[in-house]
PDB file of N, CA and C in Angstrom:
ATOM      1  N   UNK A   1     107.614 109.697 126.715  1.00  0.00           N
ATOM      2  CA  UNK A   1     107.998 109.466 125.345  1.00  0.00           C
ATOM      3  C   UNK A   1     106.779 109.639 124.439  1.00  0.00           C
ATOM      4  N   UNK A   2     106.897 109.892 123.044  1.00  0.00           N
ATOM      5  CA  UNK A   2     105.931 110.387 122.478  1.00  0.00           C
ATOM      6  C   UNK A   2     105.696 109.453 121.628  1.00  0.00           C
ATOM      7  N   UNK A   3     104.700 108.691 120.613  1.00  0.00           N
ATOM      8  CA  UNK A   3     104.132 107.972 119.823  1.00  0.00           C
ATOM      9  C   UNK A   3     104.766 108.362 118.947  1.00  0.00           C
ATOM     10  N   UNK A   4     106.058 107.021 118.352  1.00  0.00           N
ATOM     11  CA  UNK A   4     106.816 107.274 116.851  1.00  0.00           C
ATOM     12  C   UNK A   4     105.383 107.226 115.627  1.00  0.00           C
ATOM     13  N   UNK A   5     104.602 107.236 116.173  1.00  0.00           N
ATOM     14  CA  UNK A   5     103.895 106.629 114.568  1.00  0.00           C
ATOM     15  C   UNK A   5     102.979 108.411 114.569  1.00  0.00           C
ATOM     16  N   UNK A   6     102.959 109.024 115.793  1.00  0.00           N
ATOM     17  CA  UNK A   6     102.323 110.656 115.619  1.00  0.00           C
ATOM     18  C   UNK A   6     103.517 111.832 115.300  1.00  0.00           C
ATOM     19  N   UNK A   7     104.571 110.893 115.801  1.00  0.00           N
ATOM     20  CA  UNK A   7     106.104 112.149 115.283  1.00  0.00           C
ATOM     21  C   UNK A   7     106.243 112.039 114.125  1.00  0.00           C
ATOM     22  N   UNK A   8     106.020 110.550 112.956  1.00  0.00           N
ATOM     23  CA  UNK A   8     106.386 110.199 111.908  1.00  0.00           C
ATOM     24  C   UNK A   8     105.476 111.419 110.937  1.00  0.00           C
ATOM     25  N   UNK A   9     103.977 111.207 111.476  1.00  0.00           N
ATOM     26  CA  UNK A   9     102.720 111.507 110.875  1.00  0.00           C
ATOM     27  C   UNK A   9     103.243 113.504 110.813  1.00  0.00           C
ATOM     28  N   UNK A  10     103.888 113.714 111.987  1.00  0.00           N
ATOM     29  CA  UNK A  10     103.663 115.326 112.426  1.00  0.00           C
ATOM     30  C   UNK A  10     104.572 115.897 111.199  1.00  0.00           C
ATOM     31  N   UNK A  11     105.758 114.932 111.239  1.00  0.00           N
ATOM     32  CA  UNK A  11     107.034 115.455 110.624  1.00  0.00           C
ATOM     33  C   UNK A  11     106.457 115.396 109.000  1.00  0.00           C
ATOM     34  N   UNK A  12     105.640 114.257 108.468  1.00  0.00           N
ATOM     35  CA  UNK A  12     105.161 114.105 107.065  1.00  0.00           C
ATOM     36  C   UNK A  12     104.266 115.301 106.544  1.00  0.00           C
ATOM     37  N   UNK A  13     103.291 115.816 108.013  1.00  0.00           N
ATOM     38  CA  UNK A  13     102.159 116.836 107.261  1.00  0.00           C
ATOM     39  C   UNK A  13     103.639 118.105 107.345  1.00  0.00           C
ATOM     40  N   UNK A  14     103.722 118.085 108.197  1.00  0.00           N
ATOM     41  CA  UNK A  14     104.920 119.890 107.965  1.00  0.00           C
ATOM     42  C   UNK A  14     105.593 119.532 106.939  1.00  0.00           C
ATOM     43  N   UNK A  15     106.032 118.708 106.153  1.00  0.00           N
ATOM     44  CA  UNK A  15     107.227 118.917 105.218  1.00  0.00           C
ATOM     45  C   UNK A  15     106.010 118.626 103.927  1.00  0.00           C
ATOM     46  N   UNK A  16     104.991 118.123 104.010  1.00  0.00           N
ATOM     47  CA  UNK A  16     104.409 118.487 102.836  1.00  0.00           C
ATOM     48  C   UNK A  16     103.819 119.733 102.739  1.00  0.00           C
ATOM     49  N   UNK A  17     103.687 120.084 104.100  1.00  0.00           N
ATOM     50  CA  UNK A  17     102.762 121.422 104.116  1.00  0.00           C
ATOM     51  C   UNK A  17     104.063 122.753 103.616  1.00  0.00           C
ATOM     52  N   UNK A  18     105.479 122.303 103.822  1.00  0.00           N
ATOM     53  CA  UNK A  18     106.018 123.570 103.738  1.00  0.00           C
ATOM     54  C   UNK A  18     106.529 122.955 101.607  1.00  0.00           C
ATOM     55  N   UNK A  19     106.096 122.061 100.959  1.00  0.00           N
ATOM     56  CA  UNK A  19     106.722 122.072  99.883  1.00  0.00           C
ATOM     57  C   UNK A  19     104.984 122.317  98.850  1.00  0.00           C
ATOM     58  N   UNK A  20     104.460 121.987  99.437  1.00  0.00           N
ATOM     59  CA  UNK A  20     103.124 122.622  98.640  1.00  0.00           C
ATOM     60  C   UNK A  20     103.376 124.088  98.785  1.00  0.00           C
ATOM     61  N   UNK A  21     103.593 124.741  99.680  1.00  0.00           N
ATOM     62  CA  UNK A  21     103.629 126.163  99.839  1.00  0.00           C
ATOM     63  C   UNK A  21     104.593 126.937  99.198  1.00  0.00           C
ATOM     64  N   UNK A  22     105.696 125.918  98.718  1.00  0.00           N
ATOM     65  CA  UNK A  22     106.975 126.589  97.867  1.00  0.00           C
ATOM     66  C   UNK A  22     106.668 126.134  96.966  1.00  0.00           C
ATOM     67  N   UNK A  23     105.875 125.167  95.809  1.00  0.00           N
ATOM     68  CA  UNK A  23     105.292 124.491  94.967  1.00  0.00           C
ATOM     69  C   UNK A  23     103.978 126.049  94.402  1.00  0.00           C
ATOM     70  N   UNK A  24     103.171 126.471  95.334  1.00  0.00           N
ATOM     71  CA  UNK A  24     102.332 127.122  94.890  1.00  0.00           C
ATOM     72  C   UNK A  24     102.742 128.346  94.864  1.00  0.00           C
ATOM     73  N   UNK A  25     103.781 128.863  95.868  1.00  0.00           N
ATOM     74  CA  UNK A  25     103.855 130.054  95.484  1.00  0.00           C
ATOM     75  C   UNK A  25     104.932 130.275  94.209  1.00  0.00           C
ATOM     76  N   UNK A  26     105.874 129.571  93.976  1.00  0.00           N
ATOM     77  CA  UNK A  26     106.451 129.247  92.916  1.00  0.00           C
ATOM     78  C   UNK A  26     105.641 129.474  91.399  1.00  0.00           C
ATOM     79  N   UNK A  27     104.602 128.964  91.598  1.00  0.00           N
ATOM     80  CA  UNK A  27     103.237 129.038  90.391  1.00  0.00           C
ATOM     81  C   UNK A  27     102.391 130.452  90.453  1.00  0.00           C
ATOM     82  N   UNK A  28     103.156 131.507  91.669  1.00  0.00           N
ATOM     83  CA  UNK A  28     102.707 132.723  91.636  1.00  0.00           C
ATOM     84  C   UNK A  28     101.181 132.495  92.184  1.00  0.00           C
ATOM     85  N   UNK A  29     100.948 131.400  92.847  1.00  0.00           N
ATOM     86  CA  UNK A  29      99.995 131.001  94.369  1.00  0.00           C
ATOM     87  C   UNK A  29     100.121 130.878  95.053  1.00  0.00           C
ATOM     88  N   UNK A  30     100.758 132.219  96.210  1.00  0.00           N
ATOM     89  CA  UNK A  30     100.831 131.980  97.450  1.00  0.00           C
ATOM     90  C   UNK A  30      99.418 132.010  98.294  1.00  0.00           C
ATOM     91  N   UNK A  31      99.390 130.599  99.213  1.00  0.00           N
ATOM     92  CA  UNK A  31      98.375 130.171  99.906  1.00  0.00           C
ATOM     93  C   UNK A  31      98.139 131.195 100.969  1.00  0.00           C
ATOM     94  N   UNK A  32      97.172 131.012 100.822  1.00  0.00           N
ATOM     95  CA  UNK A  32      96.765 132.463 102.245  1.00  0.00           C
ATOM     96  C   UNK A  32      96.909 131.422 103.313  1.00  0.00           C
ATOM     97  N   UNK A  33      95.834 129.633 103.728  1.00  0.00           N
ATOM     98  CA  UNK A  33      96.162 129.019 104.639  1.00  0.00           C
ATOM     99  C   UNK A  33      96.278 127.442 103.803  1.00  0.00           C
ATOM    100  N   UNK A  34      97.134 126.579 104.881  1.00  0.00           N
ATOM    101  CA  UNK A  34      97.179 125.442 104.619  1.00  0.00           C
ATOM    102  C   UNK A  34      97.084 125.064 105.984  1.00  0.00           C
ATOM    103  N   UNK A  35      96.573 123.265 105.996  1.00  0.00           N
ATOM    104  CA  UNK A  35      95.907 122.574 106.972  1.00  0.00           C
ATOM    105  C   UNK A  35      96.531 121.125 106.757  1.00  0.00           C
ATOM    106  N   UNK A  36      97.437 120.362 107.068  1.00  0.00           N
ATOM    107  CA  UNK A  36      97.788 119.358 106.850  1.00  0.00           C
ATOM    108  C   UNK A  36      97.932 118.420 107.779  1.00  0.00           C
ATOM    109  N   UNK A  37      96.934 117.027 107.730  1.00  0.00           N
ATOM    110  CA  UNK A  37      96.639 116.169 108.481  1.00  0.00           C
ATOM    111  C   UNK A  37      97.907 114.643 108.199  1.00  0.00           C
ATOM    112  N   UNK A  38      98.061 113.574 108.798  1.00  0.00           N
ATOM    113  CA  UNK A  38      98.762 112.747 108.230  1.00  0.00           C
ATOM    114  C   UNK A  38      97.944 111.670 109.318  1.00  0.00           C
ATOM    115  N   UNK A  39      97.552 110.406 108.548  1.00  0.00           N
ATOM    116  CA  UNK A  39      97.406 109.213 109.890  1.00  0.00           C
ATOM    117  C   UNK A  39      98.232 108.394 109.249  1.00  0.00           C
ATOM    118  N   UNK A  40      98.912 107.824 110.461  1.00  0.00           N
ATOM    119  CA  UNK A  40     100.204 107.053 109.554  1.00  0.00           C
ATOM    120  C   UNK A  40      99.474 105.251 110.332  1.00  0.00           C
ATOM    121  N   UNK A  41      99.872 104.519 109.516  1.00  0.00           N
ATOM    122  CA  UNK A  41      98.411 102.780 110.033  1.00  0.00           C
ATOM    123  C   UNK A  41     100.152 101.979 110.156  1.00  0.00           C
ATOM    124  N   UNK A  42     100.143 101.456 111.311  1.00  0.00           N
ATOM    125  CA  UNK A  42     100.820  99.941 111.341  1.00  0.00           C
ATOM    126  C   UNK A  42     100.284  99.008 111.146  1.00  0.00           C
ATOM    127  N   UNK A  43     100.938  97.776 110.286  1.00  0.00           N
ATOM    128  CA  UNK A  43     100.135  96.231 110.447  1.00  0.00           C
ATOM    129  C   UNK A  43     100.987  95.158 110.796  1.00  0.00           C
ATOM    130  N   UNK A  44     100.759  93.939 110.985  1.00  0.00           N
ATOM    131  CA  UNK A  44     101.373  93.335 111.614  1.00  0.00           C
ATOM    132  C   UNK A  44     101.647  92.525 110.273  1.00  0.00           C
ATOM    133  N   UNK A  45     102.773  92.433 109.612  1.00  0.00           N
ATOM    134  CA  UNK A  45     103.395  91.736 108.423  1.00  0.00           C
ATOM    135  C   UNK A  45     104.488  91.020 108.740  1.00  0.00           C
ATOM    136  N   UNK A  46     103.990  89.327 108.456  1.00  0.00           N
ATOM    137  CA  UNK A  46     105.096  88.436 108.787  1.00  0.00           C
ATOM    138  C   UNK A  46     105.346  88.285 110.096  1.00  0.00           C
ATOM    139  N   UNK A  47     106.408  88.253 110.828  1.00  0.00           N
ATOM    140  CA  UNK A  47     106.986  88.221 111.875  1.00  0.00           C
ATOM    141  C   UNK A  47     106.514  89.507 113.186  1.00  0.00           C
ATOM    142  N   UNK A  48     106.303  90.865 112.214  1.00  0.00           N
ATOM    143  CA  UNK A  48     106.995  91.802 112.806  1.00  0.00           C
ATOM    144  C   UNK A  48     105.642  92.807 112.436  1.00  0.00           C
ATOM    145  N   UNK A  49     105.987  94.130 112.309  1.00  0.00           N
ATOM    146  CA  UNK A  49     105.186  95.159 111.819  1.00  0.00           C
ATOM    147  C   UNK A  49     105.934  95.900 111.239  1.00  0.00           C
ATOM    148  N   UNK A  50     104.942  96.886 110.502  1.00  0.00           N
ATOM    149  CA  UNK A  50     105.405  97.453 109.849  1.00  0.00           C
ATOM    150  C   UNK A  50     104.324  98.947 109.007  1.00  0.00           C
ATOM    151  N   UNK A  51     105.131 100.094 109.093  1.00  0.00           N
ATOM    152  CA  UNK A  51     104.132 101.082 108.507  1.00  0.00           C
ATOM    153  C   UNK A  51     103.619 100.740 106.729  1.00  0.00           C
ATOM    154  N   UNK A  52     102.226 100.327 107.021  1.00  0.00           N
ATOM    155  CA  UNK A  52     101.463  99.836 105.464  1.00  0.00           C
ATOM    156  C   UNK A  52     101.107 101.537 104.458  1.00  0.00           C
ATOM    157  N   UNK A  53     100.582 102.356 105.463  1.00  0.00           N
ATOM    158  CA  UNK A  53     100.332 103.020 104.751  1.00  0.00           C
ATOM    159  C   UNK A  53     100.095 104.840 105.385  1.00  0.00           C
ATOM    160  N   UNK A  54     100.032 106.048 104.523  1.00  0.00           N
ATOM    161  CA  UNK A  54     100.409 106.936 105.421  1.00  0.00           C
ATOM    162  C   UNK A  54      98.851 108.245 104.495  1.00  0.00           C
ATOM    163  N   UNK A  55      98.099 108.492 105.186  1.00  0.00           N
ATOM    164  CA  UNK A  55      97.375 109.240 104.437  1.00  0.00           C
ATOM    165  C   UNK A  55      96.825 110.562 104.421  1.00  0.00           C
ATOM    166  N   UNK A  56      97.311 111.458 104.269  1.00  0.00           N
ATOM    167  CA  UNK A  56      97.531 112.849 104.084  1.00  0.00           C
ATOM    168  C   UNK A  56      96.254 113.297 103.672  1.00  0.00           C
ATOM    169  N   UNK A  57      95.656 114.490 104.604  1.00  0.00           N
ATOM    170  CA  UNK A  57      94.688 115.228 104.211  1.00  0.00           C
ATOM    171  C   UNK A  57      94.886 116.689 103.959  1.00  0.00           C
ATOM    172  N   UNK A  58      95.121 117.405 103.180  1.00  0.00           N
ATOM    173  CA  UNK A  58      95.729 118.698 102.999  1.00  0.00           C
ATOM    174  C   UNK A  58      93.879 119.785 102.929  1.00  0.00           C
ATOM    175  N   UNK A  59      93.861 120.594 103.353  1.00  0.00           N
ATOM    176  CA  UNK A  59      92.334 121.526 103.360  1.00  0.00           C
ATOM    177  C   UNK A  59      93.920 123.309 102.634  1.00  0.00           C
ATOM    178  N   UNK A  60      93.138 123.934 101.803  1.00  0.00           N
ATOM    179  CA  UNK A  60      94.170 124.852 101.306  1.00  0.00           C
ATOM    180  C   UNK A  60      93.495 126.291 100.987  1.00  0.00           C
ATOM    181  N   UNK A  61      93.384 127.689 101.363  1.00  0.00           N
ATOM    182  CA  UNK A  61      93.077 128.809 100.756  1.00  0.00           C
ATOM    183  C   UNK A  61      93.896 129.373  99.685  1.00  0.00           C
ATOM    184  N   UNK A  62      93.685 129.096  98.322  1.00  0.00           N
ATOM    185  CA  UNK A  62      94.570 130.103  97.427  1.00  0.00           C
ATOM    186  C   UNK A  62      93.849 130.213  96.577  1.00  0.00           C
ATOM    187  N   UNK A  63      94.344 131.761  96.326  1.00  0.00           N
ATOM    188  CA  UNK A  63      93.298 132.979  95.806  1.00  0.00           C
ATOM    189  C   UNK A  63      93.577 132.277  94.227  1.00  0.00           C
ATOM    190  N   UNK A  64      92.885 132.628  93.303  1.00  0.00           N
ATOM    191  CA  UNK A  64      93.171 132.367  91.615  1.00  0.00           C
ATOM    192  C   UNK A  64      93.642 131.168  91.332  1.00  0.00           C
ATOM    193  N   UNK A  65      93.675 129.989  91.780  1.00  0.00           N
ATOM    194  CA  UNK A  65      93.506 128.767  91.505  1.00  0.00           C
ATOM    195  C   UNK A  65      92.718 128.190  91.116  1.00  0.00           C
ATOM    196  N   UNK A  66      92.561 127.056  90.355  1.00  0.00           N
ATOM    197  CA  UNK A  66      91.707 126.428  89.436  1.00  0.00           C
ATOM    198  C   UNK A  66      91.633 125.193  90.169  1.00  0.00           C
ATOM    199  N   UNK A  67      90.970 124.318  90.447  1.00  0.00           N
ATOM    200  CA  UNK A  67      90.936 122.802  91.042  1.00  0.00           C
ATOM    201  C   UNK A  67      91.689 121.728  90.350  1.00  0.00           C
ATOM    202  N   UNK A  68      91.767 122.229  88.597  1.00  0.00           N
ATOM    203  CA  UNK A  68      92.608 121.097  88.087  1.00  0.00           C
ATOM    204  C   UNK A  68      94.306 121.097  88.581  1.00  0.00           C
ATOM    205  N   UNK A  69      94.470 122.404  88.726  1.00  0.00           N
ATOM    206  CA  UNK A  69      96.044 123.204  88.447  1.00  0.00           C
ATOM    207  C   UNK A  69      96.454 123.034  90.090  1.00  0.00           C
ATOM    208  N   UNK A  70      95.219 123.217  91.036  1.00  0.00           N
ATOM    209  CA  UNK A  70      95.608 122.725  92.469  1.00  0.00           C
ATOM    210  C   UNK A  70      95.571 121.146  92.588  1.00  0.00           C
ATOM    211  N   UNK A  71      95.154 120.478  91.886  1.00  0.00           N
ATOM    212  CA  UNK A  71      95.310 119.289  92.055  1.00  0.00           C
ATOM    213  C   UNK A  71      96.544 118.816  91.744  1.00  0.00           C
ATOM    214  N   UNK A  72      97.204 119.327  90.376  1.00  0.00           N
ATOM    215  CA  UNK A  72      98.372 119.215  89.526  1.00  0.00           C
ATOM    216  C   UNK A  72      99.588 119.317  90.606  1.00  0.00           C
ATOM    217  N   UNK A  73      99.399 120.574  91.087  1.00  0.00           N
ATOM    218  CA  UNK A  73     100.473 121.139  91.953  1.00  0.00           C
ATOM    219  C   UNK A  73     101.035 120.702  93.463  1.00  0.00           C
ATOM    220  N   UNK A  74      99.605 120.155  94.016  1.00  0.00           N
ATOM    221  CA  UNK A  74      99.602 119.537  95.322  1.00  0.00           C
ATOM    222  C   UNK A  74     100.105 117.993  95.014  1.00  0.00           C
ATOM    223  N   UNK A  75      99.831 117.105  93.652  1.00  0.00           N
ATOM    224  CA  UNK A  75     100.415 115.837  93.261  1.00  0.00           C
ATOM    225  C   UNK A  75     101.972 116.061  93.639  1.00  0.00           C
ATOM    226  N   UNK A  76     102.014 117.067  93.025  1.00  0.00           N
ATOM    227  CA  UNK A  76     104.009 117.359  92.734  1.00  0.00           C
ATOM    228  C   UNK A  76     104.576 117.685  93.735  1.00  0.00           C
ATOM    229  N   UNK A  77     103.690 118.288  94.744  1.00  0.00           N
ATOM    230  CA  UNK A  77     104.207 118.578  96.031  1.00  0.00           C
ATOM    231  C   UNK A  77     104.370 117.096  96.796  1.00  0.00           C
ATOM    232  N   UNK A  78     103.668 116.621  97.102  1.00  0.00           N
ATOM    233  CA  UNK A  78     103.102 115.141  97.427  1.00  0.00           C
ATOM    234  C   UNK A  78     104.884 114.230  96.676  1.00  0.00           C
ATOM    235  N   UNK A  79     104.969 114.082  95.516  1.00  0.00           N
ATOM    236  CA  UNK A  79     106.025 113.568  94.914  1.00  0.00           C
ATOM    237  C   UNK A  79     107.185 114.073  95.233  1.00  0.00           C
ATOM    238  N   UNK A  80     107.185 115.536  95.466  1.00  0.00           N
ATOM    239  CA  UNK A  80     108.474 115.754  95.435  1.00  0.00           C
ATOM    240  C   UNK A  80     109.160 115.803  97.245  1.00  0.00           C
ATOM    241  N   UNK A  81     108.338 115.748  98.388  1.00  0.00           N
ATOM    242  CA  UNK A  81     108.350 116.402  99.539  1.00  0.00           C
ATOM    243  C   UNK A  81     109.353 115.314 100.148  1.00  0.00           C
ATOM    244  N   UNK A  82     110.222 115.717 101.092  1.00  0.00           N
ATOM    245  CA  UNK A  82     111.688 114.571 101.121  1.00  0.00           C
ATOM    246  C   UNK A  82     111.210 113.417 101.645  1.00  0.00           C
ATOM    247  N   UNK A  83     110.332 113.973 102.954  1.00  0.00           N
ATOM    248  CA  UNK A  83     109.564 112.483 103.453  1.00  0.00           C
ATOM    249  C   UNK A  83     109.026 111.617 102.901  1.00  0.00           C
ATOM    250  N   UNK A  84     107.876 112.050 101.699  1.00  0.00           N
ATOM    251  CA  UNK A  84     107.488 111.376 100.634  1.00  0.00           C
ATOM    252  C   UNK A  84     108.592 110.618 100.348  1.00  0.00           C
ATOM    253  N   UNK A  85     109.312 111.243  99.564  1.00  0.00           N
ATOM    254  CA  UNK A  85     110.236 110.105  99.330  1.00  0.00           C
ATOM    255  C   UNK A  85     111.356 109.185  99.924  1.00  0.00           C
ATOM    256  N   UNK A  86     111.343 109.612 101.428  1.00  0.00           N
ATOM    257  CA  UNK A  86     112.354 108.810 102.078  1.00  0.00           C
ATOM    258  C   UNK A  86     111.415 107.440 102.789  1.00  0.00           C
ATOM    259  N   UNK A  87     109.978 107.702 102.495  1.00  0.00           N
ATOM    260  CA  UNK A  87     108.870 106.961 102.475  1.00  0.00           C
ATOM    261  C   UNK A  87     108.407 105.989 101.190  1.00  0.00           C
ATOM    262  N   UNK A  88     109.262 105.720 100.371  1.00  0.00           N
ATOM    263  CA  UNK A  88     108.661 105.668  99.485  1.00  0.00           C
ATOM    264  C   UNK A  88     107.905 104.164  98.910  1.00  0.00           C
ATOM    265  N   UNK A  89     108.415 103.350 100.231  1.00  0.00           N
ATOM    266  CA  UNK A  89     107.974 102.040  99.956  1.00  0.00           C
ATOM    267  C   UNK A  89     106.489 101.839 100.910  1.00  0.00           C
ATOM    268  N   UNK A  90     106.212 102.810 101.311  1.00  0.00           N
ATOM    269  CA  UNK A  90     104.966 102.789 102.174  1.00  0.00           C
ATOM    270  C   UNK A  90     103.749 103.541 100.988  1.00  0.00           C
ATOM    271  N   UNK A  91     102.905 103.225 101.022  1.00  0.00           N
ATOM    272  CA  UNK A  91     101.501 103.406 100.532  1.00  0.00           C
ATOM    273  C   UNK A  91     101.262 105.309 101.196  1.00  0.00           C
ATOM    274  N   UNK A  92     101.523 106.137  99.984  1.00  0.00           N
ATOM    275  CA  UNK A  92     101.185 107.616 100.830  1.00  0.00           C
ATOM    276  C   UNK A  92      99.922 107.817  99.494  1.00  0.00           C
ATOM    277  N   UNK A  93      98.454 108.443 100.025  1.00  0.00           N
ATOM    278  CA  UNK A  93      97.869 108.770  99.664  1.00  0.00           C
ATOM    279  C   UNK A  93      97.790 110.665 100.292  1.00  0.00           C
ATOM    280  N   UNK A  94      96.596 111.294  99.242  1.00  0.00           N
ATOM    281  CA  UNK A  94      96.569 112.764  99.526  1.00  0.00           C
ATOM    282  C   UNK A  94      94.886 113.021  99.360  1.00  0.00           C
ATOM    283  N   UNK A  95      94.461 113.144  99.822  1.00  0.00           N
ATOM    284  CA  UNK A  95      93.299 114.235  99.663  1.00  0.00           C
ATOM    285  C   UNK A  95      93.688 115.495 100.088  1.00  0.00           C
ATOM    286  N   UNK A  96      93.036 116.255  98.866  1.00  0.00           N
ATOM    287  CA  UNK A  96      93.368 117.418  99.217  1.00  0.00           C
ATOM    288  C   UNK A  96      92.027 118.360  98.207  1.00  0.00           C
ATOM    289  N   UNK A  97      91.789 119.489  99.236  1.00  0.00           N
ATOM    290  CA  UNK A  97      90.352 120.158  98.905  1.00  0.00           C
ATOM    291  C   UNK A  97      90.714 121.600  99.044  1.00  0.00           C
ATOM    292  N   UNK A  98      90.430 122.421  97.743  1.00  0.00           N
ATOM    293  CA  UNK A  98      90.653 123.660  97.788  1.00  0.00           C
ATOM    294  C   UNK A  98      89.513 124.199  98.295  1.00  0.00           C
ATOM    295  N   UNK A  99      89.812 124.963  99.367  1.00  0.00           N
ATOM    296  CA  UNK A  99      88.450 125.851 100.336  1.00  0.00           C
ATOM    297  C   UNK A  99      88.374 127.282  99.500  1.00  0.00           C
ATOM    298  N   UNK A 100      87.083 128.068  99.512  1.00  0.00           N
ATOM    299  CA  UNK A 100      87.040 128.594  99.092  1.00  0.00           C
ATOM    300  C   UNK A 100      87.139 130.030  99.670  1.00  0.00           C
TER     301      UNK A 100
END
């Protein structure tokens, strides 16, 4: 059996990784590569546990992008991505670094 908390993490970076990529190319930035990390943290709250928080590292190649406008775009990706929001009572952070 496989670690629910690395299937949770696997399934969060692919679905952000595939809505940043429809997010940028949409903006007429299609990414040459994307790299999407997720560590997802349990804590022990109350009785029981529970996922506190989930934190996304995105690394990205796209050509004619600006750092403000990739920042802009990767937020919205981040907001809009289904997991994100079927997550939404958990703590999701993003770093994310445009490579050059």
């Amino acid at each position: 059996m496989r670690d629910p908390l690395a299937l949770l993490g696997a399934a969060h970076a692919a679905c952000l990784a595939m809505t940043v990529a429809f997010i940028l190319t949409e903006a007429g930035h299609a990414p040459k590569q994307l790299k999407v990390t997720a560590a997802v943290d349990i804590s022990k709250v109350g009785a029981g546990f529970a996922i506190t928080s989930i934190a996304l590292d995105l690394e990205a190649r796209v050509d004619g992008l600006g750092a403000d406008q990739f920042r802009t775009l990767t937020e919205a990706a981040k907001a809009n991505c289904p997991v994100s929001k079927a997550l939404a009572g958990t703590s999701i952070s993003l770093a994310a670094r445009l490579l050059s």
